[in-house]
PDB file of N, CA and C in Angstrom:
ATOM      1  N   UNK A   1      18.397   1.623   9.706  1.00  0.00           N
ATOM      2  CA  UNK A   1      17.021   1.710   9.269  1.00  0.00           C
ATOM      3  C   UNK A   1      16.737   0.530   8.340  1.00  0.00           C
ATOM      4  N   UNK A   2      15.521   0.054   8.385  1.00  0.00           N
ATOM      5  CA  UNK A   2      15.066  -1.073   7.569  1.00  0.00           C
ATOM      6  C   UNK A   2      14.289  -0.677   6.649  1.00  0.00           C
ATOM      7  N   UNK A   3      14.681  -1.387   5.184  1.00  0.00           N
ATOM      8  CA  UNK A   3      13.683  -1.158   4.131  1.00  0.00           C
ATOM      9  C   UNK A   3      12.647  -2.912   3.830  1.00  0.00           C
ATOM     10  N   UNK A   4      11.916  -3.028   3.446  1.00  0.00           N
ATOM     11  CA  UNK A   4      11.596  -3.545   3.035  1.00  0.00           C
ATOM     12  C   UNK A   4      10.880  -3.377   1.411  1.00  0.00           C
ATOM     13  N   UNK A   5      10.410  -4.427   0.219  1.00  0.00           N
ATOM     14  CA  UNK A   5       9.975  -3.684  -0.766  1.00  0.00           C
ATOM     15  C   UNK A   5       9.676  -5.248  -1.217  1.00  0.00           C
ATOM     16  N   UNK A   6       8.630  -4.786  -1.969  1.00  0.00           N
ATOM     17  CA  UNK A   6       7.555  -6.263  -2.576  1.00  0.00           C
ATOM     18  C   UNK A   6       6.815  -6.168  -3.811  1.00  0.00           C
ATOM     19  N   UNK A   7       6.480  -6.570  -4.926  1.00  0.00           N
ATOM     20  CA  UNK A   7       6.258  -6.552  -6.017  1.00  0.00           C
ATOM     21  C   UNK A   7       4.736  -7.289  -5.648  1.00  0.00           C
ATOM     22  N   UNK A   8       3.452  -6.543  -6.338  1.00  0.00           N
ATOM     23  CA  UNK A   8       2.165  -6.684  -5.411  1.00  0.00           C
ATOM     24  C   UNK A   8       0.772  -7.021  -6.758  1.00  0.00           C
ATOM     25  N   UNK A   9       0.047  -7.872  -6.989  1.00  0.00           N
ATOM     26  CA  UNK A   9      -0.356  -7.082  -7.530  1.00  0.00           C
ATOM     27  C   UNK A   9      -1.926  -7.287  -6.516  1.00  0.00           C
ATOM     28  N   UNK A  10      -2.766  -6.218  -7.081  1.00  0.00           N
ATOM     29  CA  UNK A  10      -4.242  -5.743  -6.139  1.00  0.00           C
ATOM     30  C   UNK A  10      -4.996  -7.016  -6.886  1.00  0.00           C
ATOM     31  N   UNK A  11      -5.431  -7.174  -5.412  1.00  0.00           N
ATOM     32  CA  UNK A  11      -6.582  -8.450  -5.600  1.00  0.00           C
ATOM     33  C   UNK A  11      -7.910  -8.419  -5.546  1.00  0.00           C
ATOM     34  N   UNK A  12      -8.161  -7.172  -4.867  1.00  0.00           N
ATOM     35  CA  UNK A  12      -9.670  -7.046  -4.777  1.00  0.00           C
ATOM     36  C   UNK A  12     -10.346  -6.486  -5.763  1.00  0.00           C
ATOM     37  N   UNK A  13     -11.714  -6.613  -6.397  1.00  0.00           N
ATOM     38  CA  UNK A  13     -12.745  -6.431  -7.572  1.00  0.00           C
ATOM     39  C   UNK A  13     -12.479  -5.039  -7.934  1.00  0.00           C
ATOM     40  N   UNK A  14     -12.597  -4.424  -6.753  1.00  0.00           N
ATOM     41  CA  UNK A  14     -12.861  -3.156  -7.229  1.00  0.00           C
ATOM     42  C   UNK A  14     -11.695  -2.176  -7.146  1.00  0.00           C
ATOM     43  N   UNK A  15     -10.375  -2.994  -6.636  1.00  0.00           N
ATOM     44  CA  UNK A  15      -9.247  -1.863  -6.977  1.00  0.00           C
ATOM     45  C   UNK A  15      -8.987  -1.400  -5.488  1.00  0.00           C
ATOM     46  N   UNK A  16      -8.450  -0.980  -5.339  1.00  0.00           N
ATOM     47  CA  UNK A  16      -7.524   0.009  -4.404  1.00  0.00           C
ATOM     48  C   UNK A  16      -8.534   1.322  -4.292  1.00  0.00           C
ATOM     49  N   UNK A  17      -9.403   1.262  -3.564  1.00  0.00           N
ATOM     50  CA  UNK A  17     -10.586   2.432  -3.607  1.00  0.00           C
ATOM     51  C   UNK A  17     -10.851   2.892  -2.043  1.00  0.00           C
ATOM     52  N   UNK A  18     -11.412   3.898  -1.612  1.00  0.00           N
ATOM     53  CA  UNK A  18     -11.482   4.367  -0.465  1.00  0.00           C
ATOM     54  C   UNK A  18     -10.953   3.363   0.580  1.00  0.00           C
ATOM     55  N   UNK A  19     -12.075   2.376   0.976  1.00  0.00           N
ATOM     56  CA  UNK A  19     -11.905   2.058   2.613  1.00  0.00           C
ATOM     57  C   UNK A  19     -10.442   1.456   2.266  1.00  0.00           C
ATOM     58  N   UNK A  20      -9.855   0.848   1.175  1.00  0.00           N
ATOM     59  CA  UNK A  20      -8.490   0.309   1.119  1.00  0.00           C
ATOM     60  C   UNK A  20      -7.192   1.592   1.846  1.00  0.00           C
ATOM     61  N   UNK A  21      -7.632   2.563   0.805  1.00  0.00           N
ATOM     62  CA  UNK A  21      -6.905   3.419   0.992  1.00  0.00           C
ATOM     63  C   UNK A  21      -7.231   3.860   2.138  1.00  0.00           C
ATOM     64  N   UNK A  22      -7.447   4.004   3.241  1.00  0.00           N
ATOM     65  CA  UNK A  22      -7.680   4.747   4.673  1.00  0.00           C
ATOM     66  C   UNK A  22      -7.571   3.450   5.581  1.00  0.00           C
ATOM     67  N   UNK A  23      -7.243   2.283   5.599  1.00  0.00           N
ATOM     68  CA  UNK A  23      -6.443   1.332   5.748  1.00  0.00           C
ATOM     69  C   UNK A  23      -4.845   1.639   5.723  1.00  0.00           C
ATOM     70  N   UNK A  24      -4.292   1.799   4.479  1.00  0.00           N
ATOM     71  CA  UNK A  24      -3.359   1.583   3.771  1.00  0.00           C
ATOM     72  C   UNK A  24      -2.774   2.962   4.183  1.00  0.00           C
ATOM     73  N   UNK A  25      -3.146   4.044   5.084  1.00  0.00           N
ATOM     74  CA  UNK A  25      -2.591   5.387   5.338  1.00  0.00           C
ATOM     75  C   UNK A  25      -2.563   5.004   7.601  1.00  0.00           C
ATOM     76  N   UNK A  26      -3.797   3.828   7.557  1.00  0.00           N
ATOM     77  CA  UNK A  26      -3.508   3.833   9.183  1.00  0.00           C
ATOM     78  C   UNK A  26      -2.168   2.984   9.552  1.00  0.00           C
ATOM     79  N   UNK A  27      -2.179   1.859   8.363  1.00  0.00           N
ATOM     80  CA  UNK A  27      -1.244   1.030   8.689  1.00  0.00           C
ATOM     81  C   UNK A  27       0.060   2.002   8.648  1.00  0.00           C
ATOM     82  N   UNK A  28       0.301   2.925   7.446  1.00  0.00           N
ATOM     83  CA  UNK A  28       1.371   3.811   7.567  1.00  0.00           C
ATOM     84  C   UNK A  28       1.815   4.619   9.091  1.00  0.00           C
ATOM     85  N   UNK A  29       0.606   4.516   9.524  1.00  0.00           N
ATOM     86  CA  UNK A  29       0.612   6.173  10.685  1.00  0.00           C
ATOM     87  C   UNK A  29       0.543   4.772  11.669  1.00  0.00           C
ATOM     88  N   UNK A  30       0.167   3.486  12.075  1.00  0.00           N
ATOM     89  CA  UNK A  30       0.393   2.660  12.929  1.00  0.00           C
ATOM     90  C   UNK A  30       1.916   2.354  13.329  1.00  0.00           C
ATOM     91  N   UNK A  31       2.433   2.297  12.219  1.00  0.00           N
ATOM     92  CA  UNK A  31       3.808   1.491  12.160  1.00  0.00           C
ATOM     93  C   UNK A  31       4.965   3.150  12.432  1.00  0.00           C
ATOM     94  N   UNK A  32       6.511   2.812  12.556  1.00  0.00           N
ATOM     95  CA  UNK A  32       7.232   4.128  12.604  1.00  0.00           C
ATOM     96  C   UNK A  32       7.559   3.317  10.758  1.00  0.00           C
ATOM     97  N   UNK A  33       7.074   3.720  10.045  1.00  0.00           N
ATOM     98  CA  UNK A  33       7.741   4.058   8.290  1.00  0.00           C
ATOM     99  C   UNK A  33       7.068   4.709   7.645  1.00  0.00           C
ATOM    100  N   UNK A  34       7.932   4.914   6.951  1.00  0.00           N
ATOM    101  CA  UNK A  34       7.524   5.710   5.483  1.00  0.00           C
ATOM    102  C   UNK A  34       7.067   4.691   4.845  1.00  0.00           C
ATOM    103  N   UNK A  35       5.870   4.634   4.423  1.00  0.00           N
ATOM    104  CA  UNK A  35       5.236   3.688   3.148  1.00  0.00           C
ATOM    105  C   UNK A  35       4.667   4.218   1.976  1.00  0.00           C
ATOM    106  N   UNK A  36       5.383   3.346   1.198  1.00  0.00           N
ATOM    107  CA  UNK A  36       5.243   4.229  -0.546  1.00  0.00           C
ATOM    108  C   UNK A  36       4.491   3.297  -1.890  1.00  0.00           C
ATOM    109  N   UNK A  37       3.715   3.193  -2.242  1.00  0.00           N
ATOM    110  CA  UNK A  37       3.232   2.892  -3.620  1.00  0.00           C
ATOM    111  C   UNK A  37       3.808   3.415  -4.357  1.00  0.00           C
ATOM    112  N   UNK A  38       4.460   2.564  -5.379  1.00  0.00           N
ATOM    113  CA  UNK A  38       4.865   2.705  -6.707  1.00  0.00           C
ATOM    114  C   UNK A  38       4.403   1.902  -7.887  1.00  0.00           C
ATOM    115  N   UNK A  39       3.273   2.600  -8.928  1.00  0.00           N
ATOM    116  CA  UNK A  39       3.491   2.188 -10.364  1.00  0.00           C
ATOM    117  C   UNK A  39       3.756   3.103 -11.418  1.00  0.00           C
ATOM    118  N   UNK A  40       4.124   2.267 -12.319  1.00  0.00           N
ATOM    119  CA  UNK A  40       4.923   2.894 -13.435  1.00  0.00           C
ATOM    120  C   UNK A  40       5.804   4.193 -13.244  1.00  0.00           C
ATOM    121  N   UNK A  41       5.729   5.207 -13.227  1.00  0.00           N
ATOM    122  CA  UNK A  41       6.584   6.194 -13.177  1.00  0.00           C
ATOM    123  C   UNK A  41       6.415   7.399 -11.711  1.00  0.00           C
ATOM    124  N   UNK A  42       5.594   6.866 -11.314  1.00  0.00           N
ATOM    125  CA  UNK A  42       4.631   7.518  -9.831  1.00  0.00           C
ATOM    126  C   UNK A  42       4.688   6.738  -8.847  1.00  0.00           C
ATOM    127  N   UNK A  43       5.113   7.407  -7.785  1.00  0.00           N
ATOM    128  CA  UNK A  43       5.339   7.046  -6.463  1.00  0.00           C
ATOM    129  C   UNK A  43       4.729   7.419  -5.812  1.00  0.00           C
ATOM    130  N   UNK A  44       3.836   7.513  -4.181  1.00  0.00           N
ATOM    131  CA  UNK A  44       2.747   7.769  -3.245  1.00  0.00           C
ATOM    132  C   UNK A  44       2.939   7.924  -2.263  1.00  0.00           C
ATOM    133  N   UNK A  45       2.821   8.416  -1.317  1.00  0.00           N
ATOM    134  CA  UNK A  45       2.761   8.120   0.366  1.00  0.00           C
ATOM    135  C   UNK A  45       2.097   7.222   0.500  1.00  0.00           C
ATOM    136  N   UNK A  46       1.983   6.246   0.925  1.00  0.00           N
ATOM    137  CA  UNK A  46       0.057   5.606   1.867  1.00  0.00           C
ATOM    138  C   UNK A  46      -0.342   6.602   2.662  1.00  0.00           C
ATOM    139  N   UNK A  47       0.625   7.155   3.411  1.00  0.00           N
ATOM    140  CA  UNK A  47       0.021   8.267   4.212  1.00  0.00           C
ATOM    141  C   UNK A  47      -1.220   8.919   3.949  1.00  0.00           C
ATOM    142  N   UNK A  48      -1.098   9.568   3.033  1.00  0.00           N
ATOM    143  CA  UNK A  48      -2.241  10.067   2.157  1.00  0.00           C
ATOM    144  C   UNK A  48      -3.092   9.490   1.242  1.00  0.00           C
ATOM    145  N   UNK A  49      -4.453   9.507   1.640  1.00  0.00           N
ATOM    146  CA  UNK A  49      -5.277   8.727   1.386  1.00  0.00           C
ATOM    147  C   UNK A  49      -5.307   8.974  -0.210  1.00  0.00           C
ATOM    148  N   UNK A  50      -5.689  10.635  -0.799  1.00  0.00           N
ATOM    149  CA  UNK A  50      -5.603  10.942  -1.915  1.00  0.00           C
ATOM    150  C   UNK A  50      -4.991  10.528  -3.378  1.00  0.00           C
ATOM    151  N   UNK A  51      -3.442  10.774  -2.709  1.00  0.00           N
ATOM    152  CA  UNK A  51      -2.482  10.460  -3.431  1.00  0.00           C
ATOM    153  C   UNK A  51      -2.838   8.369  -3.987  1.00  0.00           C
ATOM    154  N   UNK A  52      -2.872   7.925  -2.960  1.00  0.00           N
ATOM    155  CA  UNK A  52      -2.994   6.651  -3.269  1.00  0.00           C
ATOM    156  C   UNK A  52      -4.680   6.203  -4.192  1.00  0.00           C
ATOM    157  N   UNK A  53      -5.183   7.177  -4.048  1.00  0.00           N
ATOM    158  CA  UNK A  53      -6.450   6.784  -4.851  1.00  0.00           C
ATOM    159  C   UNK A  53      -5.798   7.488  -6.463  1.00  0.00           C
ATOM    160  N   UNK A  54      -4.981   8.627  -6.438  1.00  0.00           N
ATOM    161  CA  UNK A  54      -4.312   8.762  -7.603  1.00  0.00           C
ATOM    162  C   UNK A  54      -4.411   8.117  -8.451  1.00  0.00           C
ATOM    163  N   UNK A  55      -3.298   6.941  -8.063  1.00  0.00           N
ATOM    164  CA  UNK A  55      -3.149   5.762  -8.578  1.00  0.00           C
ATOM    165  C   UNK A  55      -3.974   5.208 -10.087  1.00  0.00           C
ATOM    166  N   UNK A  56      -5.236   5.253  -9.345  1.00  0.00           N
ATOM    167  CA  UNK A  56      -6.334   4.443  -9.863  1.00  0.00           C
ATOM    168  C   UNK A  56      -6.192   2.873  -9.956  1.00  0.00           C
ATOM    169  N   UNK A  57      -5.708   2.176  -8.869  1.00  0.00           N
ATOM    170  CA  UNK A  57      -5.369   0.958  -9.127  1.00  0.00           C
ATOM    171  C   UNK A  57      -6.514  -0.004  -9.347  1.00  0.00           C
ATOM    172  N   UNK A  58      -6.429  -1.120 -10.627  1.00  0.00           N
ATOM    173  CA  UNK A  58      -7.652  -1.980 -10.312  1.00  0.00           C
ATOM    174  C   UNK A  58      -7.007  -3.066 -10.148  1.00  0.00           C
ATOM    175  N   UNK A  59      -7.969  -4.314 -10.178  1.00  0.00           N
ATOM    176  CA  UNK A  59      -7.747  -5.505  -9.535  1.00  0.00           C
ATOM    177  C   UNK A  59      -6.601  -5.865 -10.770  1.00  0.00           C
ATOM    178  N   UNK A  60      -5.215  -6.603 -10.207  1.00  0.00           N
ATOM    179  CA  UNK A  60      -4.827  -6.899 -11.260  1.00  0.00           C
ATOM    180  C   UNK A  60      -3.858  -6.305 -11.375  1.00  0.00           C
ATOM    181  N   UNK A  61      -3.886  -4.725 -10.787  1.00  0.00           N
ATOM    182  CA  UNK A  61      -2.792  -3.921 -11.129  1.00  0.00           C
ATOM    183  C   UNK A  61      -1.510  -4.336 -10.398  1.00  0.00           C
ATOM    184  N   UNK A  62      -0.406  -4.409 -10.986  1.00  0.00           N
ATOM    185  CA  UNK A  62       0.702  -4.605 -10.518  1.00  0.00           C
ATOM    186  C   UNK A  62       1.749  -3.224  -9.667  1.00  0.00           C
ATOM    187  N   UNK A  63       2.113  -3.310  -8.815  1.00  0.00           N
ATOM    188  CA  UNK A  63       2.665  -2.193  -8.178  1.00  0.00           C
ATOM    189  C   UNK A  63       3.967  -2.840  -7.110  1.00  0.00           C
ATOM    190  N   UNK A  64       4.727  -1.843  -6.831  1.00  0.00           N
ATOM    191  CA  UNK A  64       5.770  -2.362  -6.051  1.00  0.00           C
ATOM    192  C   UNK A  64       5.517  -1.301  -4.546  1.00  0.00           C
ATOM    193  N   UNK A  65       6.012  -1.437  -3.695  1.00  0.00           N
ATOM    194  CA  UNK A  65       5.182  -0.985  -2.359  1.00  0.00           C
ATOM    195  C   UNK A  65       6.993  -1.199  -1.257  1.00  0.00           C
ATOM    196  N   UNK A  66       7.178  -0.240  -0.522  1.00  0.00           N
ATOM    197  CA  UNK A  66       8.305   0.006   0.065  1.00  0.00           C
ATOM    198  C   UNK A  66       7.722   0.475   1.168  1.00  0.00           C
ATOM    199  N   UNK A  67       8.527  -0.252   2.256  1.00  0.00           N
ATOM    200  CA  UNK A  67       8.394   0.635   3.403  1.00  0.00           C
ATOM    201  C   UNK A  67       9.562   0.719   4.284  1.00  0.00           C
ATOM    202  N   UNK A  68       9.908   1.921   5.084  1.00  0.00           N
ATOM    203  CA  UNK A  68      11.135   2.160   5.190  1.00  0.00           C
ATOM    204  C   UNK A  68      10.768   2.321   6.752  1.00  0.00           C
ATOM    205  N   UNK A  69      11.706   2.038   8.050  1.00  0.00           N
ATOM    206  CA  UNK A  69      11.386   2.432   9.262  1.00  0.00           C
ATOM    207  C   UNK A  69      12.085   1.267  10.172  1.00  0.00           C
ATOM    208  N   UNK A  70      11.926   1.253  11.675  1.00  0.00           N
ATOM    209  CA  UNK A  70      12.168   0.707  12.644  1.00  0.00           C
ATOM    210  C   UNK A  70      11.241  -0.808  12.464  1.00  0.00           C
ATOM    211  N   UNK A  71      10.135  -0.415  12.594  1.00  0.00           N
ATOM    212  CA  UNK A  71       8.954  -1.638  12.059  1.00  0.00           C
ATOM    213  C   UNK A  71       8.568  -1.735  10.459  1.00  0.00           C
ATOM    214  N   UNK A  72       9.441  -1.631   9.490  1.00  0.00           N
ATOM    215  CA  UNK A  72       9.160  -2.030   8.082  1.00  0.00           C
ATOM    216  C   UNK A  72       8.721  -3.261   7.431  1.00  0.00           C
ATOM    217  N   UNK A  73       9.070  -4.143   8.507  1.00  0.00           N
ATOM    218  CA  UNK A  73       8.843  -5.960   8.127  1.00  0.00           C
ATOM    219  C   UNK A  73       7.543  -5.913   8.499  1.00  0.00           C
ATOM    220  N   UNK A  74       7.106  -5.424   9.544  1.00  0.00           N
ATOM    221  CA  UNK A  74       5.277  -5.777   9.919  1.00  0.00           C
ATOM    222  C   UNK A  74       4.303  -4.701   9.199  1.00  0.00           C
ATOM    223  N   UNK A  75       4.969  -3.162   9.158  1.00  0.00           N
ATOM    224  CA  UNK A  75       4.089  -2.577   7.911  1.00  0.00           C
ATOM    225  C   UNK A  75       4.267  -3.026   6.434  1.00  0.00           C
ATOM    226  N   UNK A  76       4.779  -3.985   6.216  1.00  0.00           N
ATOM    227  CA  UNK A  76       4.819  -4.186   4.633  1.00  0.00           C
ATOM    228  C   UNK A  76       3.783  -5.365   4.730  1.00  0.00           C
ATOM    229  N   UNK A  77       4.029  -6.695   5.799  1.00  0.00           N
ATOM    230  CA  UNK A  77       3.124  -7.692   5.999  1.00  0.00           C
ATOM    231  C   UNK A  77       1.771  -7.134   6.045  1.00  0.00           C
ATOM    232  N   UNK A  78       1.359  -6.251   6.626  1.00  0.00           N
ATOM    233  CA  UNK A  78       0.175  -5.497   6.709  1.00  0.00           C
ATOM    234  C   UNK A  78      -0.707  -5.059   5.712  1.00  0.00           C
ATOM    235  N   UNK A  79       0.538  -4.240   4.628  1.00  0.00           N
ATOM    236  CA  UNK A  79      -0.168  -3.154   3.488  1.00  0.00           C
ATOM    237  C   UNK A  79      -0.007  -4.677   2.733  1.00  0.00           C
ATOM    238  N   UNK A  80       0.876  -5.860   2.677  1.00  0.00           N
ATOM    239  CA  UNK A  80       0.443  -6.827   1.612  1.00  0.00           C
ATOM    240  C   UNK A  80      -0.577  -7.744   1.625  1.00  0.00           C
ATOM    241  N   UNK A  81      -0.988  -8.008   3.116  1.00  0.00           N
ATOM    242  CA  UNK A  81      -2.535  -8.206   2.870  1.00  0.00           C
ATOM    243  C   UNK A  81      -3.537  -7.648   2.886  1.00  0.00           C
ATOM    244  N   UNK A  82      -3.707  -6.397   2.865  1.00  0.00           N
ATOM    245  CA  UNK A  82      -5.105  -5.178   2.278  1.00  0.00           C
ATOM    246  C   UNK A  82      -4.747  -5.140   0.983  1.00  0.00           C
ATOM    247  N   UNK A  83      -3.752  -5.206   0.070  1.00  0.00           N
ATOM    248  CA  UNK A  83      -3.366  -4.974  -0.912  1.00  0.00           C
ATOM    249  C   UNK A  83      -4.133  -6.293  -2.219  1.00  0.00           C
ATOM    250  N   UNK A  84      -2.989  -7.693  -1.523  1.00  0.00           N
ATOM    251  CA  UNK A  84      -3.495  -8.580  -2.253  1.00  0.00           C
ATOM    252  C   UNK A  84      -5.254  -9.032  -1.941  1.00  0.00           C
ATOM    253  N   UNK A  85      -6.047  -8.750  -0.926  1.00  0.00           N
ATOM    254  CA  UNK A  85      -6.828  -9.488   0.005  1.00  0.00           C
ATOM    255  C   UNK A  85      -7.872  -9.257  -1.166  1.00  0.00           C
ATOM    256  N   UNK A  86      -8.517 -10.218  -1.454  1.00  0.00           N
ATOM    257  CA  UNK A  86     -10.134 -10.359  -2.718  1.00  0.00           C
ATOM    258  C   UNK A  86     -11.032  -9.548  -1.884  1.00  0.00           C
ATOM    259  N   UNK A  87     -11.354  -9.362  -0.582  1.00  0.00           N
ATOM    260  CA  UNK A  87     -12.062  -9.183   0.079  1.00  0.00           C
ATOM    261  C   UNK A  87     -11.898  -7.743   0.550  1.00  0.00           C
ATOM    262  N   UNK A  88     -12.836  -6.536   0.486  1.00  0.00           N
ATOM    263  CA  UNK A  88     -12.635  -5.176   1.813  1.00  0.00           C
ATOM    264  C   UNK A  88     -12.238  -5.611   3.349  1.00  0.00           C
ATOM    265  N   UNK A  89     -11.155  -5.021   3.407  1.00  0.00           N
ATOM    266  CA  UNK A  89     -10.746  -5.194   5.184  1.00  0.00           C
ATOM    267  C   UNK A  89     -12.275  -4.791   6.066  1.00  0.00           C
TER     268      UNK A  89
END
């Protein structure tokens, strides 16, 4: 099994907010991995849209992001550009 894991921080204005997050749960359910947000002491599914709005991430925020699976190298490339991207996918 492949892990991958990347130190991130969010680029867009307004943070890690809905349409990111329902992105960031297809790319999970696209790919075969487990994909996880982690800051500070809290960890996430992407899976779940909820959990990742948890978060409350804003622009700026630093987070580390894992994904574990058969295809882990192309879901991490994925969640790291919705992640870093200035722009809404």
């Amino acid at each position: 099994m492949t892990t991958c894991a990347s130190d991130l921080v969010v680029g867009n204005e307004r943070g890690i907010h809905g349409r990111v997050a329902t992105r960031l749960a297809e790319v999970a359910s696209e790919f075969a991995v487990v994909l996880q947000i982690r800051r500070a002491e809290e960890t996430v599914e992407c899976s779940s849209i909820l959990d990742v709005l948890s978060l409350a991430l804003v622009q700026g925020s630093e987070i580390s992001v894992q994904a574990v699976g058969e295809q882990a190298e192309a879901a991490m490339a994925a969640a790291a550009e919705l992640i870093t991207a200035q722009e809404d996918p």
